[in-house]
N, C-alpha and C. Protein backbone atom coordinates (compact mmCIF):
# COMPACT_ATOMS: atom_id res chain seq x y z
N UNK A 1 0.83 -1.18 0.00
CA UNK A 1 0.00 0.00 0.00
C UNK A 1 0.88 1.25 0.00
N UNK A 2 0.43 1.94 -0.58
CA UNK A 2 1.59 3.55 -0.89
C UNK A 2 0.94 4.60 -0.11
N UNK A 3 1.50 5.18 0.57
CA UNK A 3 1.12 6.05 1.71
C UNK A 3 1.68 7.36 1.34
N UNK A 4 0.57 8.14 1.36
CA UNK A 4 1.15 10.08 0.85
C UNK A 4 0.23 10.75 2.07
N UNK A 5 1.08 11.21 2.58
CA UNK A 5 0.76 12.57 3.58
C UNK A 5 1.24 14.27 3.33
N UNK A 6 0.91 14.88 4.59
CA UNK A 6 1.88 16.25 4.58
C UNK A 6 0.96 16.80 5.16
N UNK A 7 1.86 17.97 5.46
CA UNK A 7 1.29 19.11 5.75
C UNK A 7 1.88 20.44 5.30
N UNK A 8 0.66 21.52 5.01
CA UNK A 8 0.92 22.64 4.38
C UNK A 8 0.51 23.85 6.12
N UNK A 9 2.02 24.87 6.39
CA UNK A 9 1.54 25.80 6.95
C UNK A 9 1.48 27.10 6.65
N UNK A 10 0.55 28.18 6.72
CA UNK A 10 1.18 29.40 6.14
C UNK A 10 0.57 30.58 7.68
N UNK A 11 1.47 31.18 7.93
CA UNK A 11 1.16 32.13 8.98
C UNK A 11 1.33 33.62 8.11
N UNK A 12 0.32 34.38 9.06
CA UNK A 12 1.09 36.25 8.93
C UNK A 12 -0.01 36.66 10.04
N UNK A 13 1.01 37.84 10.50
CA UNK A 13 0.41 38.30 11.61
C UNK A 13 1.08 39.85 11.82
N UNK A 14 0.59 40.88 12.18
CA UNK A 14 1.05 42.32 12.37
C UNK A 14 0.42 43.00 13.66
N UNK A 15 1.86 43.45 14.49
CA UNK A 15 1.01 44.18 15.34
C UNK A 15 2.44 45.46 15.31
N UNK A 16 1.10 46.56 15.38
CA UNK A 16 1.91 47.79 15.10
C UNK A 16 2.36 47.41 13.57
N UNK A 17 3.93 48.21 13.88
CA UNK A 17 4.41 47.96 12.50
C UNK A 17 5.34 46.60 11.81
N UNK A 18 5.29 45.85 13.27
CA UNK A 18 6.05 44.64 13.21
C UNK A 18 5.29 43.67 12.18
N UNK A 19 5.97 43.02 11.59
CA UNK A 19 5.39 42.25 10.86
C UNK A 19 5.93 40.45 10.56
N UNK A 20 5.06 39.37 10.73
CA UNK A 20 6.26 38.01 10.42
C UNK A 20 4.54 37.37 9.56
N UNK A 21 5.56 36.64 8.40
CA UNK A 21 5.01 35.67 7.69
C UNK A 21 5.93 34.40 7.38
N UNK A 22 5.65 33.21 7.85
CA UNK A 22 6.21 32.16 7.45
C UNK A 22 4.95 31.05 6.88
N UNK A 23 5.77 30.14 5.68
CA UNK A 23 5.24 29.13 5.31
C UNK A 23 6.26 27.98 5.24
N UNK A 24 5.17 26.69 5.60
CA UNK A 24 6.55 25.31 5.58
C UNK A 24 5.43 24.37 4.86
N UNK A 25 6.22 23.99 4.11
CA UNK A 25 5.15 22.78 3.41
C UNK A 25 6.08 21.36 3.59
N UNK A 26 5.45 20.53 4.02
CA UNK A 26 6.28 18.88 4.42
C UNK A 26 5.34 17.77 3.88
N UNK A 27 5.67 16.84 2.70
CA UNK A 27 5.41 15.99 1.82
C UNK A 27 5.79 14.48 2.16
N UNK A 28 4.64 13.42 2.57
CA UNK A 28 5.43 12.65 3.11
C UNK A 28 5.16 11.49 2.59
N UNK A 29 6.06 10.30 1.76
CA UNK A 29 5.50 9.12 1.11
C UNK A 29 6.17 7.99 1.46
N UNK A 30 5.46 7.04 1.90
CA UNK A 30 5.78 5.78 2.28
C UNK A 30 5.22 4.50 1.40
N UNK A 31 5.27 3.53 2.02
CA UNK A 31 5.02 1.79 1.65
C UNK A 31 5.01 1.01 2.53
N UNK A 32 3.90 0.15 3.05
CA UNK A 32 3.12 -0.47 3.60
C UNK A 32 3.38 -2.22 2.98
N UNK A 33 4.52 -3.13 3.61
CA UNK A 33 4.59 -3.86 2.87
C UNK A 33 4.22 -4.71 3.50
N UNK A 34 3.64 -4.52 4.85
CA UNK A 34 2.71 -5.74 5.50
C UNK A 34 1.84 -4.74 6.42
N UNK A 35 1.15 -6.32 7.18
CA UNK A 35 -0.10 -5.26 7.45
C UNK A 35 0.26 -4.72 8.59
N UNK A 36 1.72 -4.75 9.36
CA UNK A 36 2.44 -4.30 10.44
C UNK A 36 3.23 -2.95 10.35
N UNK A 37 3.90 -3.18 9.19
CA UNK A 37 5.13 -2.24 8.76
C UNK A 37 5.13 -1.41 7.73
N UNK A 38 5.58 -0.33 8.13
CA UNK A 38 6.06 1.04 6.91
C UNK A 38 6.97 1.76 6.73
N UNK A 39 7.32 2.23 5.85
CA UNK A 39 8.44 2.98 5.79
C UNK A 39 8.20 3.81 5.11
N UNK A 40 9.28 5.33 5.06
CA UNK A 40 8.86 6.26 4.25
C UNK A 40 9.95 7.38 4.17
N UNK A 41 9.62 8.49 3.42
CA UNK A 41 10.85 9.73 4.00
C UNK A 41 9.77 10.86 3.65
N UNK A 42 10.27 11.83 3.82
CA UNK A 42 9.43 12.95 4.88
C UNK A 42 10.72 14.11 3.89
N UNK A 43 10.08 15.17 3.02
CA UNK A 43 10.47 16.25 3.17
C UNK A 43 9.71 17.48 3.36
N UNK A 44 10.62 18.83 3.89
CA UNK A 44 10.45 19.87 4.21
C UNK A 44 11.22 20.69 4.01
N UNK A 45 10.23 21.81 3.44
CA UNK A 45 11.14 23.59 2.73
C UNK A 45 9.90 24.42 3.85
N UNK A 46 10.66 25.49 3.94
CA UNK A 46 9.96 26.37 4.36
C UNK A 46 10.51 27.64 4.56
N UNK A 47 10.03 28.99 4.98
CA UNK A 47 10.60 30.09 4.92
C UNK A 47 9.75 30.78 6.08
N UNK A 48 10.71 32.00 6.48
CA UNK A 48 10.32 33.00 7.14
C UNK A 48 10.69 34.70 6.76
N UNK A 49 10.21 35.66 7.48
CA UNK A 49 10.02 36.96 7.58
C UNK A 49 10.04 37.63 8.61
N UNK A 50 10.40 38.22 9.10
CA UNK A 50 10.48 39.32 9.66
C UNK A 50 10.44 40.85 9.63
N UNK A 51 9.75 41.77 9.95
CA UNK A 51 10.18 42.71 9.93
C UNK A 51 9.69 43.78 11.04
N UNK A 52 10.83 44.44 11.55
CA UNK A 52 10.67 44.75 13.21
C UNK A 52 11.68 46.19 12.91
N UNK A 53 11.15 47.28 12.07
CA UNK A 53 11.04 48.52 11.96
C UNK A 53 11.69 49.19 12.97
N UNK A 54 12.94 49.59 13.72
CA UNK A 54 14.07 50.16 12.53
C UNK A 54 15.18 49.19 12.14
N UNK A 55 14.92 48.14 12.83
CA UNK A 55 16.22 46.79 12.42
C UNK A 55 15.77 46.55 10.88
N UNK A 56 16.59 45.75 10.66
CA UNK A 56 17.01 45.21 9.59
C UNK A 56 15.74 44.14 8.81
N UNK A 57 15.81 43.68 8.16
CA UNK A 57 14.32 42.50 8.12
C UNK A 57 15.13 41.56 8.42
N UNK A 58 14.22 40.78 8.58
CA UNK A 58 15.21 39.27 8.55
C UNK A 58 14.76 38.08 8.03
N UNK A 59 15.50 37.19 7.07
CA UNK A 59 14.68 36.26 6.16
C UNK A 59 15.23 34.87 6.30
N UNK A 60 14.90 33.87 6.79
CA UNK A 60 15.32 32.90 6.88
C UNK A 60 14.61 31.80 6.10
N UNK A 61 15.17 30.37 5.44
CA UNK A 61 14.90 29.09 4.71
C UNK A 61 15.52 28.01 5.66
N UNK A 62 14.38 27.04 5.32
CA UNK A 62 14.67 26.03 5.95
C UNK A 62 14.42 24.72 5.44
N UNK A 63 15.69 23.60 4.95
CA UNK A 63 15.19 22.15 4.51
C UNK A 63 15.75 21.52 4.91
N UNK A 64 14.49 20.20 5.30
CA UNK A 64 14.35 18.90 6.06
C UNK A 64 13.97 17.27 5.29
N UNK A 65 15.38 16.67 5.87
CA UNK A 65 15.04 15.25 4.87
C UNK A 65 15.13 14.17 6.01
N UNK A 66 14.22 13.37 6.59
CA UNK A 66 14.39 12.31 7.28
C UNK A 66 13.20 11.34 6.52
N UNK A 67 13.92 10.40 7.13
CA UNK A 67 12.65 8.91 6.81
C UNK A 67 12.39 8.22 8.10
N UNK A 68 11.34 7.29 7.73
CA UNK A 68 10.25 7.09 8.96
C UNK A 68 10.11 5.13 8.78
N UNK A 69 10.25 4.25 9.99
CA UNK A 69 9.93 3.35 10.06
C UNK A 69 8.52 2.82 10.93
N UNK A 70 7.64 2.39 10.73
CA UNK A 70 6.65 2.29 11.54
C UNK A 70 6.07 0.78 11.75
N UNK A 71 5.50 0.94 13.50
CA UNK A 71 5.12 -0.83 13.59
C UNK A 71 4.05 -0.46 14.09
N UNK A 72 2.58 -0.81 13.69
CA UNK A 72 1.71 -0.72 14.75
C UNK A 72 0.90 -2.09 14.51
């Protein structure tokens, strides 16, 4: 059995003149090769924002690669 997940996040929020928006999106596909066990790998990109008026902005990226074994 082929297994697809994820999750999509997207934030923004302002108070005063401060401002942050981040989004992370994480994609996740596995295989089910009994009716016990799975396996899979898991990625993630995502980004951020800042901006906090008179500093600087600030922009950060972020990517994530792990895989997943499962027994239930």
């Amino acid at each position: 059995t082929l297994l697809v997940a994820g999750e999509i996040e997207a934030h923004s929020d302002k108070t005063g003149d401060n401002k942050h928006n981040a989004f992370q999106f994480e994609p996740m596909v596995g295989y089910q090769w009994d009716k016990n066990w799975a396996a899979g790998l898991v990625l993630g990109v995502g980004s951020e924002k800042r901006e906090n008026p008179p500093a600087a902005e600030q922009k950060t990226s972020n990517f994530k690669v792990g895989a997943f074994v499962r027994y239930t």
